[in-house]
C-alpha atoms as a PDB file:
ATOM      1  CA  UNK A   1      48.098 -40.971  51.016  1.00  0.00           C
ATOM      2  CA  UNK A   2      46.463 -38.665  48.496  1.00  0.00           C
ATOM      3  CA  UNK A   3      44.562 -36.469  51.521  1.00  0.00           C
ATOM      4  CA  UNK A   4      45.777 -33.360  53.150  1.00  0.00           C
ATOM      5  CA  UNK A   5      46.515 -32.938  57.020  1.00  0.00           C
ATOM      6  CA  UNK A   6      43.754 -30.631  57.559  1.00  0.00           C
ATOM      7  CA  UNK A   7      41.239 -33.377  55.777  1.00  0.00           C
ATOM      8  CA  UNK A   8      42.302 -36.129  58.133  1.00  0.00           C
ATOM      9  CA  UNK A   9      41.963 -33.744  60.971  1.00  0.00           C
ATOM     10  CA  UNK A  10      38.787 -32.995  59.704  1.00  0.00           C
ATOM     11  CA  UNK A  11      37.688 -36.761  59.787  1.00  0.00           C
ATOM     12  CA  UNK A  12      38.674 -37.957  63.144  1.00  0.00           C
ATOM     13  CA  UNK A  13      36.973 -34.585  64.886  1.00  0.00           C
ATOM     14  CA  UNK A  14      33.787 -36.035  63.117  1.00  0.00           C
ATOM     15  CA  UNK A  15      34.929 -39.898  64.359  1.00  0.00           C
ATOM     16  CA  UNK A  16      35.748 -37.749  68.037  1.00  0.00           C
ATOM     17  CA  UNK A  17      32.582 -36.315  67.899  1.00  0.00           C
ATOM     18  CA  UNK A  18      30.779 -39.679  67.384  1.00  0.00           C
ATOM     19  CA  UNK A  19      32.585 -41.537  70.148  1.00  0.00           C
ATOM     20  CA  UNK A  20      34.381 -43.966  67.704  1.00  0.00           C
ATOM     21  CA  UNK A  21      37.572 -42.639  68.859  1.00  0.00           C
ATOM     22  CA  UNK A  22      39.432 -40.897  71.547  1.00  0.00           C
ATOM     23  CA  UNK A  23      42.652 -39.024  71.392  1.00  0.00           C
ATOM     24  CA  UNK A  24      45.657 -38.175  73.687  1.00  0.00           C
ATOM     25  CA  UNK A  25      48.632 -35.403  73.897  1.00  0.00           C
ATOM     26  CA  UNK A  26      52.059 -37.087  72.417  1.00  0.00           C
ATOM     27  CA  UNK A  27      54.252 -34.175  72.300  1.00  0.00           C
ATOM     28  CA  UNK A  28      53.095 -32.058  69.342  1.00  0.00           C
ATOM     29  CA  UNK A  29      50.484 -34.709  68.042  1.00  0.00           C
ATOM     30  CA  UNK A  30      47.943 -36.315  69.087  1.00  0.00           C
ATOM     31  CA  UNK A  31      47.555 -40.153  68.596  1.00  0.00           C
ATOM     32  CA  UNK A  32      43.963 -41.367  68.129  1.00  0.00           C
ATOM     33  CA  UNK A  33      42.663 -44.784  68.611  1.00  0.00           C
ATOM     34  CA  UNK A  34      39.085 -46.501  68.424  1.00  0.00           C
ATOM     35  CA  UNK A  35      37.177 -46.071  71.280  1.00  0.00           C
ATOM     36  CA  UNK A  36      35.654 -49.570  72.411  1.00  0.00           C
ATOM     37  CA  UNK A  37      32.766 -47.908  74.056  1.00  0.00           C
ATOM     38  CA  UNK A  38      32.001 -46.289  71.131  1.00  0.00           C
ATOM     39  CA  UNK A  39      32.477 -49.197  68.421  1.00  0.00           C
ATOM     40  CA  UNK A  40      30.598 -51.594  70.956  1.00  0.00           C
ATOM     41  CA  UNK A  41      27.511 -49.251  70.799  1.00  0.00           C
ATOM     42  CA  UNK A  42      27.578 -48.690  67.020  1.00  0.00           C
ATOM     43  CA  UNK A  43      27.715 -52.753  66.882  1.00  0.00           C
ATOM     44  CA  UNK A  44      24.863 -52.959  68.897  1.00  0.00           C
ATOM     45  CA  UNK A  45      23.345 -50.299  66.657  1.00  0.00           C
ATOM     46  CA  UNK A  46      23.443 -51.929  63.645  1.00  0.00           C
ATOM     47  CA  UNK A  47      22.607 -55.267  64.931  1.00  0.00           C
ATOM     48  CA  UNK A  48      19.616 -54.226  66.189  1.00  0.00           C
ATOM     49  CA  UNK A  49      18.647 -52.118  62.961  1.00  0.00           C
ATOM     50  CA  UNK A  50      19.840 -55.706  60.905  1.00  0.00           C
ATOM     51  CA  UNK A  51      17.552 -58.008  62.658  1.00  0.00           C
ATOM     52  CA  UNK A  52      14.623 -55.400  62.571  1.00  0.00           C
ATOM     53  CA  UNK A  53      14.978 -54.626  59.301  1.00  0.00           C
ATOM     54  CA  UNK A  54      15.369 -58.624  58.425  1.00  0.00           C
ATOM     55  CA  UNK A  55      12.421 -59.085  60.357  1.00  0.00           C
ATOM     56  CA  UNK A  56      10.443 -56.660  58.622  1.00  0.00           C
ATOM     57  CA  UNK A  57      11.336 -58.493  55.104  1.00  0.00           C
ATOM     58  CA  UNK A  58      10.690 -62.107  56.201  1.00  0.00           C
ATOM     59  CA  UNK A  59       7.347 -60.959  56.984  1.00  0.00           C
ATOM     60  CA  UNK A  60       6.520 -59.186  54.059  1.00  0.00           C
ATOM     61  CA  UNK A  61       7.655 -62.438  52.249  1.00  0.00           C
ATOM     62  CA  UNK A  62       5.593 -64.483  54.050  1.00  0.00           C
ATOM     63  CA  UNK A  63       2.452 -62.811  53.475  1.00  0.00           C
ATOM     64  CA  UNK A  64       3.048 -63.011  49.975  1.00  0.00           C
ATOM     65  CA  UNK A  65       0.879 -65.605  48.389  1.00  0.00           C
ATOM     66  CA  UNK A  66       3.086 -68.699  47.254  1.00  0.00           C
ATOM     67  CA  UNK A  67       3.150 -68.932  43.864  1.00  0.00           C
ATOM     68  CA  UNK A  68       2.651 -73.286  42.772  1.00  0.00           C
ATOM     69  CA  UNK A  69       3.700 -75.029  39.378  1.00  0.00           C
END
């Protein structure tokens, strides 16, 4: 891959930070993985803003006035 070490560090300690993954000692690295937990909640998340959001635009469409032939 074109990206450094320190960039991928940089990433997961921002994906750490977030809860989307957690991280354990293997000898001199550290092996991350996704955090259920944390990709559960972000699913939840964005279902919730989805079906607000879609919400919100079926009932600005259906004010609208219908427009005939």
């Amino acid at each position: 891959m074109p990206v450094s070490r320190p960039a991928v560090s940089q990433h997961l300690k921002v994906l750490k930070d977030a809860g989307l993954v957690i991280d354990r000692r293997a000898g001199n690295c550290r092996v991350y993985q996704l955090d259920p937990a944390g990709v559960g909640a972000l699913r939840a998340y964005l279902d919730h803003f989805w079906n607000q959001s879609l919400m919100a635009f079926k009932s600005v469409v259906e004010q609208q006035p219908k427009e005939g032939p």
